[in-house]
N, C-alpha and C. Protein backbone atom coordinates (compact mmCIF):
# COMPACT_ATOMS: atom_id res chain seq x y z
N UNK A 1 0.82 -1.19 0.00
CA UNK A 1 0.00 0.00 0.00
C UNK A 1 0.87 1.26 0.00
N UNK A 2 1.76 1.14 0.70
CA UNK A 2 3.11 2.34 1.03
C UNK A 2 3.67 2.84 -1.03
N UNK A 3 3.93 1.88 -1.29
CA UNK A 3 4.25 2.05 -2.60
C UNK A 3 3.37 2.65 -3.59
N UNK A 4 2.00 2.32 -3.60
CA UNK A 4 0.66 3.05 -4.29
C UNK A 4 0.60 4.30 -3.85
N UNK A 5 0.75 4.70 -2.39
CA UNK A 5 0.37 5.66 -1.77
C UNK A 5 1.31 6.75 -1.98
N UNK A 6 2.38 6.45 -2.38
CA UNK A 6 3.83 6.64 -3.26
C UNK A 6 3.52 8.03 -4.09
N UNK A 7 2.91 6.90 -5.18
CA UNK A 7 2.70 7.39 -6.83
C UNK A 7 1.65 8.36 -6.71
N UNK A 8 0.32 8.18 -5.77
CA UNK A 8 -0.83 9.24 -5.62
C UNK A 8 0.33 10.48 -5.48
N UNK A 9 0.75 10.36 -4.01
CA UNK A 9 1.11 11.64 -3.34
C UNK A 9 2.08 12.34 -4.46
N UNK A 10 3.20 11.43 -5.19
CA UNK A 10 4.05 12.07 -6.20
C UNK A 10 3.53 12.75 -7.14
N UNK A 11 2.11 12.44 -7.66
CA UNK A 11 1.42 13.19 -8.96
C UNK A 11 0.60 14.47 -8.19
N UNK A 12 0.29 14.15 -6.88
CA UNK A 12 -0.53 15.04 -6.18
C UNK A 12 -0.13 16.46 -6.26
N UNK A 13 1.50 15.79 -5.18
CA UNK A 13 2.64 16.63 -4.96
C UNK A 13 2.78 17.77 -6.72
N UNK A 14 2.93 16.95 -7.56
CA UNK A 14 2.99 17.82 -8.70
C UNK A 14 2.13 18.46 -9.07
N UNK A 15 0.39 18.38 -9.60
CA UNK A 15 -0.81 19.47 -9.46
C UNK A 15 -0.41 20.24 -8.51
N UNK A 16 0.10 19.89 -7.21
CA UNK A 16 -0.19 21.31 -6.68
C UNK A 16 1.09 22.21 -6.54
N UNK A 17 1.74 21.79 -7.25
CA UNK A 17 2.97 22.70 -7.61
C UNK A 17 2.41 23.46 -8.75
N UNK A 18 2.20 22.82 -10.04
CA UNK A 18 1.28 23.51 -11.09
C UNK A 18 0.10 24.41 -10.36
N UNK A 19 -0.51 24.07 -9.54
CA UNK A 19 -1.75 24.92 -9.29
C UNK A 19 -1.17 25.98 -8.34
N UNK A 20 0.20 26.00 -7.63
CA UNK A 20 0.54 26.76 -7.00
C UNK A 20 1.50 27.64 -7.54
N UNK A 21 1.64 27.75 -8.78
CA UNK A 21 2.09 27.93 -9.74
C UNK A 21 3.93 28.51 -9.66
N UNK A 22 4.16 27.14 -9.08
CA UNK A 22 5.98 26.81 -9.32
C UNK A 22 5.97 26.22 -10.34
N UNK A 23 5.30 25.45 -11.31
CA UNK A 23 5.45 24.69 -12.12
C UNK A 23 4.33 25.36 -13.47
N UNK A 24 5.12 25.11 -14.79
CA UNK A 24 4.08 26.04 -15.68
C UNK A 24 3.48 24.32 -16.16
N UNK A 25 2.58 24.67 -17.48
CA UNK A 25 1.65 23.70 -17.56
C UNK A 25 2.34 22.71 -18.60
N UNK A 26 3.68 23.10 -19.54
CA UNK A 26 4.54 22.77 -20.28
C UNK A 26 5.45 21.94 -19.27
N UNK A 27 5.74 22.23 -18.28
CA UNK A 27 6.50 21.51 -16.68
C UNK A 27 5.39 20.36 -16.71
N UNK A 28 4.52 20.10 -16.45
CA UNK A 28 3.45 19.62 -15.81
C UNK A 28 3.10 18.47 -16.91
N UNK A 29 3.01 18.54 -17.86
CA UNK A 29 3.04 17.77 -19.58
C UNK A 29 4.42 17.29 -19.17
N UNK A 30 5.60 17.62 -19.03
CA UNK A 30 6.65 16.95 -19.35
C UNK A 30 6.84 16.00 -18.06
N UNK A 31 6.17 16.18 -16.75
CA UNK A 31 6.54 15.42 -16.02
C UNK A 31 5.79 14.56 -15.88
N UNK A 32 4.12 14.39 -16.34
CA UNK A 32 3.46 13.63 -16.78
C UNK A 32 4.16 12.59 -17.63
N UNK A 33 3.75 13.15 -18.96
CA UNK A 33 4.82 12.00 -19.61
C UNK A 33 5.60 11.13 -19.48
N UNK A 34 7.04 11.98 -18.77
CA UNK A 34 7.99 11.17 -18.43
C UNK A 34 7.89 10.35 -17.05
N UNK A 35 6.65 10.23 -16.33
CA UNK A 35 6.43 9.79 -15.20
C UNK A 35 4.91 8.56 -15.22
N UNK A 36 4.44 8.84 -16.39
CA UNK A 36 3.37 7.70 -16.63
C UNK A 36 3.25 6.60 -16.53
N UNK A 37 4.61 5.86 -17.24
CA UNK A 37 4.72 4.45 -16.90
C UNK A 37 4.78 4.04 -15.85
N UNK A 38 5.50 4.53 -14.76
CA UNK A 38 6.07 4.21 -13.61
C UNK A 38 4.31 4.32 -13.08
N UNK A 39 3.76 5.42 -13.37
CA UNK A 39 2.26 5.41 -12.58
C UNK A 39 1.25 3.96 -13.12
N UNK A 40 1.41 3.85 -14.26
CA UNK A 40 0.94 2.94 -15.09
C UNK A 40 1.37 1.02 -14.27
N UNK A 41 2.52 1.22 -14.29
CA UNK A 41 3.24 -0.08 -13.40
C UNK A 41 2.96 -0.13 -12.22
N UNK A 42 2.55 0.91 -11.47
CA UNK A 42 2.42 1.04 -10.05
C UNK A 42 1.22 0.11 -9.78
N UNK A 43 0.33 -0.11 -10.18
CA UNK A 43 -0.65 -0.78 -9.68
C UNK A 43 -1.87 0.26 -8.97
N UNK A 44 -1.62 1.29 -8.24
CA UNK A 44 -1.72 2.38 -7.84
C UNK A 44 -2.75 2.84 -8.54
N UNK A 45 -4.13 2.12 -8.52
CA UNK A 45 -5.14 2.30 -9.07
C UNK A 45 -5.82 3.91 -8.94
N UNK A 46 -5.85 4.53 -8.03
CA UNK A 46 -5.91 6.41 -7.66
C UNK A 46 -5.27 7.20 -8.79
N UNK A 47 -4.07 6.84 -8.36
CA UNK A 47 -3.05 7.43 -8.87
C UNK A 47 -2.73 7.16 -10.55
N UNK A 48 -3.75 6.08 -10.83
CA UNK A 48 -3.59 5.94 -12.12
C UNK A 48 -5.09 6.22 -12.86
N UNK A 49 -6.33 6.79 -12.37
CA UNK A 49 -6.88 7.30 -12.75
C UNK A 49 -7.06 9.09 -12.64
N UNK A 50 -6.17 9.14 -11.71
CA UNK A 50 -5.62 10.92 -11.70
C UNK A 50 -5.16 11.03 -12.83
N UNK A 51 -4.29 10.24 -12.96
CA UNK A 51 -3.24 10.49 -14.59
C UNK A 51 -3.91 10.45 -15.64
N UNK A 52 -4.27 9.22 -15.62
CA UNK A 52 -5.40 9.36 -17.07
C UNK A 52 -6.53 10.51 -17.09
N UNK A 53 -6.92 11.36 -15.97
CA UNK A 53 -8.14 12.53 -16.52
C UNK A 53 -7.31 13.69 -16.08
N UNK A 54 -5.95 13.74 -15.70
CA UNK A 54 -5.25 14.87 -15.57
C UNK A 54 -4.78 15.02 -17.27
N UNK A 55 -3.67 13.70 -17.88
CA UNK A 55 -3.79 13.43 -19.30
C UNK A 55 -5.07 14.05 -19.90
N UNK A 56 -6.02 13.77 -20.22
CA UNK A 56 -7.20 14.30 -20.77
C UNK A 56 -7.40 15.24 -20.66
N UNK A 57 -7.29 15.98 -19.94
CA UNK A 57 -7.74 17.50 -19.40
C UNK A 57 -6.62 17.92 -20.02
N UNK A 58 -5.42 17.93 -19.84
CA UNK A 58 -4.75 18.57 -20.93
C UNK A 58 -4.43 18.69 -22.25
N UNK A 59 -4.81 16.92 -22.61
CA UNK A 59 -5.32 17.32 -23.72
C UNK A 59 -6.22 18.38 -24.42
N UNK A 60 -7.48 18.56 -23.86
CA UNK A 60 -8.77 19.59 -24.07
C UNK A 60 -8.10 21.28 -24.03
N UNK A 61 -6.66 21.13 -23.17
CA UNK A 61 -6.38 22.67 -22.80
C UNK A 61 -5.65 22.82 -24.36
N UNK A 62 -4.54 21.55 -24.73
CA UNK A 62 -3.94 21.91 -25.93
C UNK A 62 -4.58 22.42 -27.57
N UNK A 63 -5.89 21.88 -27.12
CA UNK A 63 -7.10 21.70 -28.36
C UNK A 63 -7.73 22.73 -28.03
N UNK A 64 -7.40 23.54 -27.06
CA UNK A 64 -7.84 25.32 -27.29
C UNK A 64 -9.62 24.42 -26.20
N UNK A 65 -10.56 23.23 -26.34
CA UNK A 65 -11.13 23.09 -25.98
C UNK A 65 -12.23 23.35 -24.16
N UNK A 66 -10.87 23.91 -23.58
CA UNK A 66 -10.84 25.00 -22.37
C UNK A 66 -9.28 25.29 -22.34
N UNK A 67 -9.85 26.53 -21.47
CA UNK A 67 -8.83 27.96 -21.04
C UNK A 67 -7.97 26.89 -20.24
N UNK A 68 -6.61 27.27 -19.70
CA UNK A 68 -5.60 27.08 -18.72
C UNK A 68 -6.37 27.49 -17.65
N UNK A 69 -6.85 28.06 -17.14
CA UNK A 69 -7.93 28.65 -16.18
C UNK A 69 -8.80 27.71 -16.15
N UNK A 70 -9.59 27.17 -16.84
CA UNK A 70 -10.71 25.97 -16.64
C UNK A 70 -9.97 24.89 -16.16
N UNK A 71 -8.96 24.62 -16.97
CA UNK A 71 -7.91 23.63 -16.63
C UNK A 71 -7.39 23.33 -15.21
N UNK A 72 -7.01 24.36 -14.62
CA UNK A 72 -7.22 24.63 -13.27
C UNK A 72 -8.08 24.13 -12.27
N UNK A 73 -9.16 24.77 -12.62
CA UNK A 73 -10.58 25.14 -11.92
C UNK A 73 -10.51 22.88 -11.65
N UNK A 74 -10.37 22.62 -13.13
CA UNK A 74 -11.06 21.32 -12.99
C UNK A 74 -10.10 20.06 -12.44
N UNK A 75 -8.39 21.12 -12.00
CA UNK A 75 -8.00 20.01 -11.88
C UNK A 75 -7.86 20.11 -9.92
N UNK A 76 -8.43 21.15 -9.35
CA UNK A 76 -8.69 21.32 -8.02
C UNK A 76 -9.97 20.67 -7.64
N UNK A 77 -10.87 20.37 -8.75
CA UNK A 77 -11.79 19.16 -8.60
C UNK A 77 -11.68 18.22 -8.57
N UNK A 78 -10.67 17.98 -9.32
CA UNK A 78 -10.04 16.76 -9.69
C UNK A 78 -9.51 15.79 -8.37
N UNK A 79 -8.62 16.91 -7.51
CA UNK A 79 -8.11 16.49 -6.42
C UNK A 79 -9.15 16.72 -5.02
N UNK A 80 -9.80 17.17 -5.27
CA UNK A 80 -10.76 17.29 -3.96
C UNK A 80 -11.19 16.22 -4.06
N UNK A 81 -11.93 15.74 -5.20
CA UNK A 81 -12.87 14.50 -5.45
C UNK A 81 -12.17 12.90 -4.86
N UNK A 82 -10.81 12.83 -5.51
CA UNK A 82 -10.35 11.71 -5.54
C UNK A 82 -9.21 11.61 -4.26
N UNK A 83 -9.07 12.69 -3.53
CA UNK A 83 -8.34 12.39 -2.32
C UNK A 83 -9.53 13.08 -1.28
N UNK A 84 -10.49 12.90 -1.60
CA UNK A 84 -11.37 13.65 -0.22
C UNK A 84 -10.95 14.91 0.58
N UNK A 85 -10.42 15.51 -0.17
CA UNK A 85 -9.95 17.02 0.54
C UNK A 85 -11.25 18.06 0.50
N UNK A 86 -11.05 18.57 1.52
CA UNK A 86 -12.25 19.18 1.78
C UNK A 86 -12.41 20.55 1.74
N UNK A 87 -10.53 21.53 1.01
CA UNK A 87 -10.69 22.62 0.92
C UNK A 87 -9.36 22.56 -0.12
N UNK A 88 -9.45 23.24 -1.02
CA UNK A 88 -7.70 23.68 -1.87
C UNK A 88 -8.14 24.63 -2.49
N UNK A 89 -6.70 25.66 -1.95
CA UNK A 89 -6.40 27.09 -2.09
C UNK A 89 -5.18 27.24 -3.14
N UNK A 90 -5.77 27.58 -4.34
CA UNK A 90 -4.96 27.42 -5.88
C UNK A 90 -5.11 29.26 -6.46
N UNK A 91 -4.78 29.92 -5.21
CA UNK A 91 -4.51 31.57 -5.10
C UNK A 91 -3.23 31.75 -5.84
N UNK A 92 -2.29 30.82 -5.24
CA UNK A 92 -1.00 31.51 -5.71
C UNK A 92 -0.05 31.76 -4.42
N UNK A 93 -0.97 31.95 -3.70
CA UNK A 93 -0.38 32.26 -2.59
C UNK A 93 0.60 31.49 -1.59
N UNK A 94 -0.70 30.42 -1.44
CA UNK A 94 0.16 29.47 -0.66
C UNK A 94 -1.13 28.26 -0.91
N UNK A 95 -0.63 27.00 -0.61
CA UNK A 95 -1.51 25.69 -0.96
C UNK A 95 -2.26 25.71 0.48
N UNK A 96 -3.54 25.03 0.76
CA UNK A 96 -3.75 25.23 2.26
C UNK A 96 -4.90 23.74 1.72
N UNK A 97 -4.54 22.87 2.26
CA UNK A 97 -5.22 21.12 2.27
C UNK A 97 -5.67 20.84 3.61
N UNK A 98 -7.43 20.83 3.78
CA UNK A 98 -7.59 20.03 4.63
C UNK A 98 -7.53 18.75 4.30
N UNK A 99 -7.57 17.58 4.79
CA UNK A 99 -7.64 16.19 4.72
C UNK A 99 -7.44 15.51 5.79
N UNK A 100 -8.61 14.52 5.39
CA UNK A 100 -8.66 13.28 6.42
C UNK A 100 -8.05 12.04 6.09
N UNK A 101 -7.49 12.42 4.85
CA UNK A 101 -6.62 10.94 4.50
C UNK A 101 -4.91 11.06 4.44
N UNK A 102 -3.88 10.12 4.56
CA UNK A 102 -2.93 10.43 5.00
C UNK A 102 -2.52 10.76 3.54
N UNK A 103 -1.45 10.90 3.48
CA UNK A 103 -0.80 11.28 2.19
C UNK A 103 0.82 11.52 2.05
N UNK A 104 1.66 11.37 1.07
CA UNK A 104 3.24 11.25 1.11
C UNK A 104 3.80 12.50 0.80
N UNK A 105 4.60 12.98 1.04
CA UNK A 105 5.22 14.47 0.16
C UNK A 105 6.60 13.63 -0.14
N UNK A 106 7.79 13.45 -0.90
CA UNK A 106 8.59 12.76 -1.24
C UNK A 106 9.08 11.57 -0.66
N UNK A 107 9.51 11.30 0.77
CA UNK A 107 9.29 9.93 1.31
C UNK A 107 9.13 9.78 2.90
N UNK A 108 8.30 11.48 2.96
CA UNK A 108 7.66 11.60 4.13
C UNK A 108 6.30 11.10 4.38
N UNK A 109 5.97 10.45 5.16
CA UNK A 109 4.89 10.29 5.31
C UNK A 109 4.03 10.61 6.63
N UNK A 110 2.78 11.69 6.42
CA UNK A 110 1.95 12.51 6.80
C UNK A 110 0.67 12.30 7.09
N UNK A 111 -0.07 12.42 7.85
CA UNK A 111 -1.27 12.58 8.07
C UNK A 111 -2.09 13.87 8.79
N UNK A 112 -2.37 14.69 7.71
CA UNK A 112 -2.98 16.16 7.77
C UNK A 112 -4.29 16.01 8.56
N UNK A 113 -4.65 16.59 9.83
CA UNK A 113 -6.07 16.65 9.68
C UNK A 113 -5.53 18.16 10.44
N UNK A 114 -7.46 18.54 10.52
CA UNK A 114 -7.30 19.88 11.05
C UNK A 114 -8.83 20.16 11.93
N UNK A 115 -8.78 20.43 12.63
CA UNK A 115 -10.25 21.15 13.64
C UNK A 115 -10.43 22.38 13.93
N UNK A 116 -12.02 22.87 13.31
CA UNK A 116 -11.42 24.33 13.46
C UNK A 116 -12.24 24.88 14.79
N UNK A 117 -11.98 23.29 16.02
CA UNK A 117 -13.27 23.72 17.26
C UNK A 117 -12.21 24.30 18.06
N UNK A 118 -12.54 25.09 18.76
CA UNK A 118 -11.62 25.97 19.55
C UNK A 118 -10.76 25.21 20.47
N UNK A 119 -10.07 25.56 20.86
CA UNK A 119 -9.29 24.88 21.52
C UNK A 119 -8.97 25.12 22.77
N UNK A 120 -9.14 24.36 24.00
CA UNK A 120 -9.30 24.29 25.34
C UNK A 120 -9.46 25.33 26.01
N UNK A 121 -7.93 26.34 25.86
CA UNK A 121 -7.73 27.39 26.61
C UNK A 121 -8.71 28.46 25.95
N UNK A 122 -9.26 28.50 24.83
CA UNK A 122 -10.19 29.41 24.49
C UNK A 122 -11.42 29.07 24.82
N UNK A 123 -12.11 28.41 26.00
CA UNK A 123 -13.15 28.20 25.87
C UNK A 123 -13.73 28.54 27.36
């Protein structure tokens, strides 16, 4: 499971570099590409249907078929939907992920949650 959970967080990790915009969308195509198979071999069934409608969706952006902006819009859907995140902030500013599911950033492994009930001394 450690290994699947791998390949999600590695493609994750990359949308939200693109959506946080360290990475342009020509970055984002090339690391796709050169990173498919390995998603493809992974077994990493998530992580390999991210790819295939992240793939697609850029296809539609190259075919003029939506804006880089829609592209966006749909690929912060994209990740809410399929990792259960329950908020992503694709400002520019800074990334801000709630989640109840754990998730990898290179070969850290994390489990984000957050409560926004006050907390002891404030109450």
């Amino acid at each position: 499971m450690n290994a699947e959970l791998l390949q999600t967080s590695l493609l994750v990790n990359v949308l939200f570099q693109y959506l946080g915009k360290t990475l342009s969308i020509s970055e984002l195509e090339d690391w796709l590409v050169g990173n498919l198979q390995d998603i493809l071999s992974s077994g990493d069934s998530k992580a390999i249907e991210i790819a295939n409608e992240v793939d697609a969706l850029l296809v539609e952006e190259s075919e003029k078929l939506i804006t880089e902006e829609q592209l966006k819009k749909k690929l912060s859907v994209l990740i809410s939907e399929k990792l259960s995140i329950n908020s992503v902030d694709t400002s520019g500013s800074c990334n801000k992920v709630i989640s109840d599911e754990p998730f990898v950033t290179s070969s850290l492994f994390v489990r984000a949650r957050h409560s926004f009930a006050p907390a002891e001394a404030d109450r």
